[in-house]
N, C-alpha and C. Protein backbone atom coordinates (compact mmCIF):
# COMPACT_ATOMS: atom_id res chain seq x y z
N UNK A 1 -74.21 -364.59 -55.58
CA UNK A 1 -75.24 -365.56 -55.25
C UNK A 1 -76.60 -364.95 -55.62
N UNK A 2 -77.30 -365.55 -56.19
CA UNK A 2 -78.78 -365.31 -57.05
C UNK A 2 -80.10 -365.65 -55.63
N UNK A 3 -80.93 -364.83 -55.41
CA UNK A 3 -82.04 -365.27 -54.51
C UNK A 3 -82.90 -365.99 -55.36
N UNK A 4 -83.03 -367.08 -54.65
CA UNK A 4 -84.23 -368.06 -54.86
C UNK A 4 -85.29 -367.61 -55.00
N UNK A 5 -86.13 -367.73 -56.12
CA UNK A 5 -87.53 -367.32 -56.18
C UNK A 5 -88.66 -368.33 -55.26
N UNK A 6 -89.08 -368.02 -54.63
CA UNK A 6 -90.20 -368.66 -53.48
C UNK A 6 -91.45 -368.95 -54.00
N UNK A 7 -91.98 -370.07 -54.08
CA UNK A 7 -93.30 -370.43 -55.05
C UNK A 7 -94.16 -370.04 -53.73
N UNK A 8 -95.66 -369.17 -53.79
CA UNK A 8 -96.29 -369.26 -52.58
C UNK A 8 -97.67 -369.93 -52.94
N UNK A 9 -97.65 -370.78 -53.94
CA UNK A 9 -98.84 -371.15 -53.92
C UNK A 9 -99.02 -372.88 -54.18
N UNK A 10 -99.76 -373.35 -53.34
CA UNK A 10 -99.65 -374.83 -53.65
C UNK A 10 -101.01 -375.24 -54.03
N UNK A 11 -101.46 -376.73 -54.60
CA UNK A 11 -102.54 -376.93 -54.95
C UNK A 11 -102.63 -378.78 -53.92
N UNK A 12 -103.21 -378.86 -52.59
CA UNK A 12 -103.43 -379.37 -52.06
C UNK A 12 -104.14 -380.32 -52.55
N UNK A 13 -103.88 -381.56 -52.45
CA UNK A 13 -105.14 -382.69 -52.43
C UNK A 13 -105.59 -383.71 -50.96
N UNK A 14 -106.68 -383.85 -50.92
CA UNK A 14 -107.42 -384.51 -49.87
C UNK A 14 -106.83 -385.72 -50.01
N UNK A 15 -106.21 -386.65 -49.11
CA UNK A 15 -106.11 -387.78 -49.02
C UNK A 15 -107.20 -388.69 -48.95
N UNK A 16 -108.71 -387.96 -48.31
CA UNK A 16 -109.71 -388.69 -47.95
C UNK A 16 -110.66 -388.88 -49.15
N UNK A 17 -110.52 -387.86 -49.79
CA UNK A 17 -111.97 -387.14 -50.79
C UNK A 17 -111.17 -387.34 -52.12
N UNK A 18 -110.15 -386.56 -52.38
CA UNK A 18 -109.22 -386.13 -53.32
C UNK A 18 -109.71 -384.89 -53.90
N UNK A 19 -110.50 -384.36 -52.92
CA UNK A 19 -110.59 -382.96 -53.33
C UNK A 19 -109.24 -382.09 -54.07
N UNK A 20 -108.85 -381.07 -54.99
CA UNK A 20 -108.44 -380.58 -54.75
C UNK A 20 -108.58 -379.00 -54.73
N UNK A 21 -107.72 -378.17 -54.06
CA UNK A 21 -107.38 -376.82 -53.90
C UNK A 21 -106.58 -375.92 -54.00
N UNK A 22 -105.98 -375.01 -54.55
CA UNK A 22 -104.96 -374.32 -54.64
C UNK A 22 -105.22 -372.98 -53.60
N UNK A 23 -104.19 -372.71 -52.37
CA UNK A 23 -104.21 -372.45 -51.72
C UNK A 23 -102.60 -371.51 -51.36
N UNK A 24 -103.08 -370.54 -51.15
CA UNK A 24 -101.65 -369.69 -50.95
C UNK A 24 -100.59 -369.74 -49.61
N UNK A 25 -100.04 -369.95 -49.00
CA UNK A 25 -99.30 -370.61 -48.11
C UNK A 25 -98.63 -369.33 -47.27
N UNK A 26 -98.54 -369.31 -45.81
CA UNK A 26 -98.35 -368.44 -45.59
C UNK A 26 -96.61 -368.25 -45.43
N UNK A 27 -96.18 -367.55 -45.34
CA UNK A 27 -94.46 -367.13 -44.86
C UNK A 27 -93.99 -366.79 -43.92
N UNK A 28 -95.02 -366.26 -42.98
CA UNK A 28 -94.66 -366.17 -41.75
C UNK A 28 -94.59 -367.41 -40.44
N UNK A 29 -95.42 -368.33 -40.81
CA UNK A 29 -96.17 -369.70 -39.63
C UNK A 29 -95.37 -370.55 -40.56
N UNK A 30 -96.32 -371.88 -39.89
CA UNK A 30 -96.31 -373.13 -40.47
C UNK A 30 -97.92 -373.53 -40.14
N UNK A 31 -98.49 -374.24 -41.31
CA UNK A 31 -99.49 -374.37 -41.05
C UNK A 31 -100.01 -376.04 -40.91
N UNK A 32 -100.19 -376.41 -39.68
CA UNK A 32 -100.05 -377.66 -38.70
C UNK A 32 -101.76 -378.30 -39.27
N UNK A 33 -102.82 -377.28 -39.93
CA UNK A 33 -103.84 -377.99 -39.84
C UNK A 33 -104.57 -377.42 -40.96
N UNK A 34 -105.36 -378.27 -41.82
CA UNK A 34 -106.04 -377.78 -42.60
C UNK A 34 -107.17 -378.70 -42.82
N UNK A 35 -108.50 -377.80 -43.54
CA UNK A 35 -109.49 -378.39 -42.59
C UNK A 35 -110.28 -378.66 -44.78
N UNK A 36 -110.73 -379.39 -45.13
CA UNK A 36 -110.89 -380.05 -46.90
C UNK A 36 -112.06 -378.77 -46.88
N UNK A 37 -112.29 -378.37 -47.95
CA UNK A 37 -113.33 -377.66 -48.44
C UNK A 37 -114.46 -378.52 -48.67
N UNK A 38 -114.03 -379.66 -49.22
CA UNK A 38 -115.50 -380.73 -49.72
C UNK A 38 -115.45 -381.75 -48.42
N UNK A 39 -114.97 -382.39 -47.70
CA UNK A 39 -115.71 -383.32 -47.04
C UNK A 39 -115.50 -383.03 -45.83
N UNK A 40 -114.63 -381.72 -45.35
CA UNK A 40 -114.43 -381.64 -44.05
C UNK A 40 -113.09 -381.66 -42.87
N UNK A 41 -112.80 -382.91 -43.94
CA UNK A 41 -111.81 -383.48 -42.73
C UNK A 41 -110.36 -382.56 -42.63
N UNK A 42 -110.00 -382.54 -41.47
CA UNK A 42 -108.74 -381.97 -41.08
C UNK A 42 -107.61 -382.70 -40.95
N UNK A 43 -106.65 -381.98 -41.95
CA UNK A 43 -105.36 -382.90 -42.25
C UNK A 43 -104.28 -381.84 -41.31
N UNK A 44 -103.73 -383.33 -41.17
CA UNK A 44 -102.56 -383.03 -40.23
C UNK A 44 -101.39 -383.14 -41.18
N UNK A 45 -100.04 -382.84 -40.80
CA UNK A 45 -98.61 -383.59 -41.32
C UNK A 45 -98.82 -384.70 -41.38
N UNK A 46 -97.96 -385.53 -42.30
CA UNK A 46 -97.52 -386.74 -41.96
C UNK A 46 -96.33 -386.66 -41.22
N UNK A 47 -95.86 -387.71 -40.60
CA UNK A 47 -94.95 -388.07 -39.68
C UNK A 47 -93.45 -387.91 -40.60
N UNK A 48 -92.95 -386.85 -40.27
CA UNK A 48 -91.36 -386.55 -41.04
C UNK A 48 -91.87 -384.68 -41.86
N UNK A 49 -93.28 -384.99 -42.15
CA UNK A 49 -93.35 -383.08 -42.76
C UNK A 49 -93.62 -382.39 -41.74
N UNK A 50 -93.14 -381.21 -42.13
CA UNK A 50 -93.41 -380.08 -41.03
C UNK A 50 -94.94 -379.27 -40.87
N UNK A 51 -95.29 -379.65 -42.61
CA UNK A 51 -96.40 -378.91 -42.49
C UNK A 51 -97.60 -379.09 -43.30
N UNK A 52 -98.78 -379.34 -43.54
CA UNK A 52 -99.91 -379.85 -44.76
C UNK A 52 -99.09 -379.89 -45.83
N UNK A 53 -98.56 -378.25 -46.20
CA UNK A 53 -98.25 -378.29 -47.59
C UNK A 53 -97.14 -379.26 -47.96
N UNK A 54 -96.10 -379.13 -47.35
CA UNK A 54 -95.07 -380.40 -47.54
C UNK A 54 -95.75 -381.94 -47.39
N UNK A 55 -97.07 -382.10 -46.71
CA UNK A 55 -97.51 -383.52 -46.74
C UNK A 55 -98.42 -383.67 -47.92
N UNK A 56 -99.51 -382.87 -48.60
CA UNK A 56 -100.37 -383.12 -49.59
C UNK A 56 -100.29 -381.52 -50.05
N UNK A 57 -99.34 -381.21 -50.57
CA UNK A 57 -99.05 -379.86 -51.54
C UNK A 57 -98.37 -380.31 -52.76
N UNK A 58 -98.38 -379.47 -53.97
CA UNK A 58 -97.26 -379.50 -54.91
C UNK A 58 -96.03 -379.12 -54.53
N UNK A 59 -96.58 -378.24 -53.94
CA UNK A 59 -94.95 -377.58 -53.68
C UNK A 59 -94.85 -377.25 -52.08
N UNK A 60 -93.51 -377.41 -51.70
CA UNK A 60 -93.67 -377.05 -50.23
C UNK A 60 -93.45 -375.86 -49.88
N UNK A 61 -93.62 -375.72 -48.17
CA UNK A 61 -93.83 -374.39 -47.73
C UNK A 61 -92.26 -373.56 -48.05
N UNK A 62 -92.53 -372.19 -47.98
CA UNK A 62 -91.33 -371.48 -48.16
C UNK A 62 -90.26 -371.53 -47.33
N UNK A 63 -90.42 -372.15 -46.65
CA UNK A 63 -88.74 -372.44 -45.47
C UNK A 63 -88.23 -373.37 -46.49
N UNK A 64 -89.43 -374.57 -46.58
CA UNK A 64 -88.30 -375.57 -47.15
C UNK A 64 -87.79 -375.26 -48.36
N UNK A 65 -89.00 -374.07 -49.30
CA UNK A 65 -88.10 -374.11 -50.73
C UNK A 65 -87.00 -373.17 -50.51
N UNK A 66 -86.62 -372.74 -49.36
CA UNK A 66 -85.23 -371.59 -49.30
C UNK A 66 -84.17 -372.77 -48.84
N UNK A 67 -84.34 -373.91 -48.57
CA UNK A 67 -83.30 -374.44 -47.77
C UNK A 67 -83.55 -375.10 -46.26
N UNK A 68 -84.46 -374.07 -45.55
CA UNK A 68 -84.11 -373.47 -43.93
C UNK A 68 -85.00 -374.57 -43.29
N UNK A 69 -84.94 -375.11 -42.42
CA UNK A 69 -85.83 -376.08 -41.21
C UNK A 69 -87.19 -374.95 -41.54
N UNK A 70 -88.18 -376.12 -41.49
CA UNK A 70 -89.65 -375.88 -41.11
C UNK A 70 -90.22 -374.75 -40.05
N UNK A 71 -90.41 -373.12 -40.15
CA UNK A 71 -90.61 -372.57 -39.06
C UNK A 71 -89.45 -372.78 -37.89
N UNK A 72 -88.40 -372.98 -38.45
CA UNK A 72 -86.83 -373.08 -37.55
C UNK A 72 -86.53 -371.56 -37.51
């Protein structure tokens, strides 16, 4: 069995602004809040993601790209 290579970097967009950002994701947490560089506002999950990056990321956080529940 081959280990999965883990992407740690996502490039976020603002739902409000459409700012975007590329932002490195951490591996240890889940990160529940993030706050826009350009207009401010603090994004939450949407209802079903675990975490910003899985709601307005390219790529999601590293639990989900291994498989594993969200910070499970």
């Amino acid at each position: 069995m081959t280990e999965q290579t883990v992407v740690l970097e996502s490039t976020l967009t603002c739902p409000e602004c459409g700012h975007i950002e590329t932002e490195t994701m951490p591996t240890d947490s889940c990160q529940w809040f993030y706050e826009c560089k350009s207009c401010k506002k603090v994004l939450k999950p949407k209802d079903g993601d675990c975490c910003v990056y899985c709601s307005y990321g390219t790529v999601p956080c590293p639990p989900i790209q291994k498989g594993d529940d969200c910070c499970g």
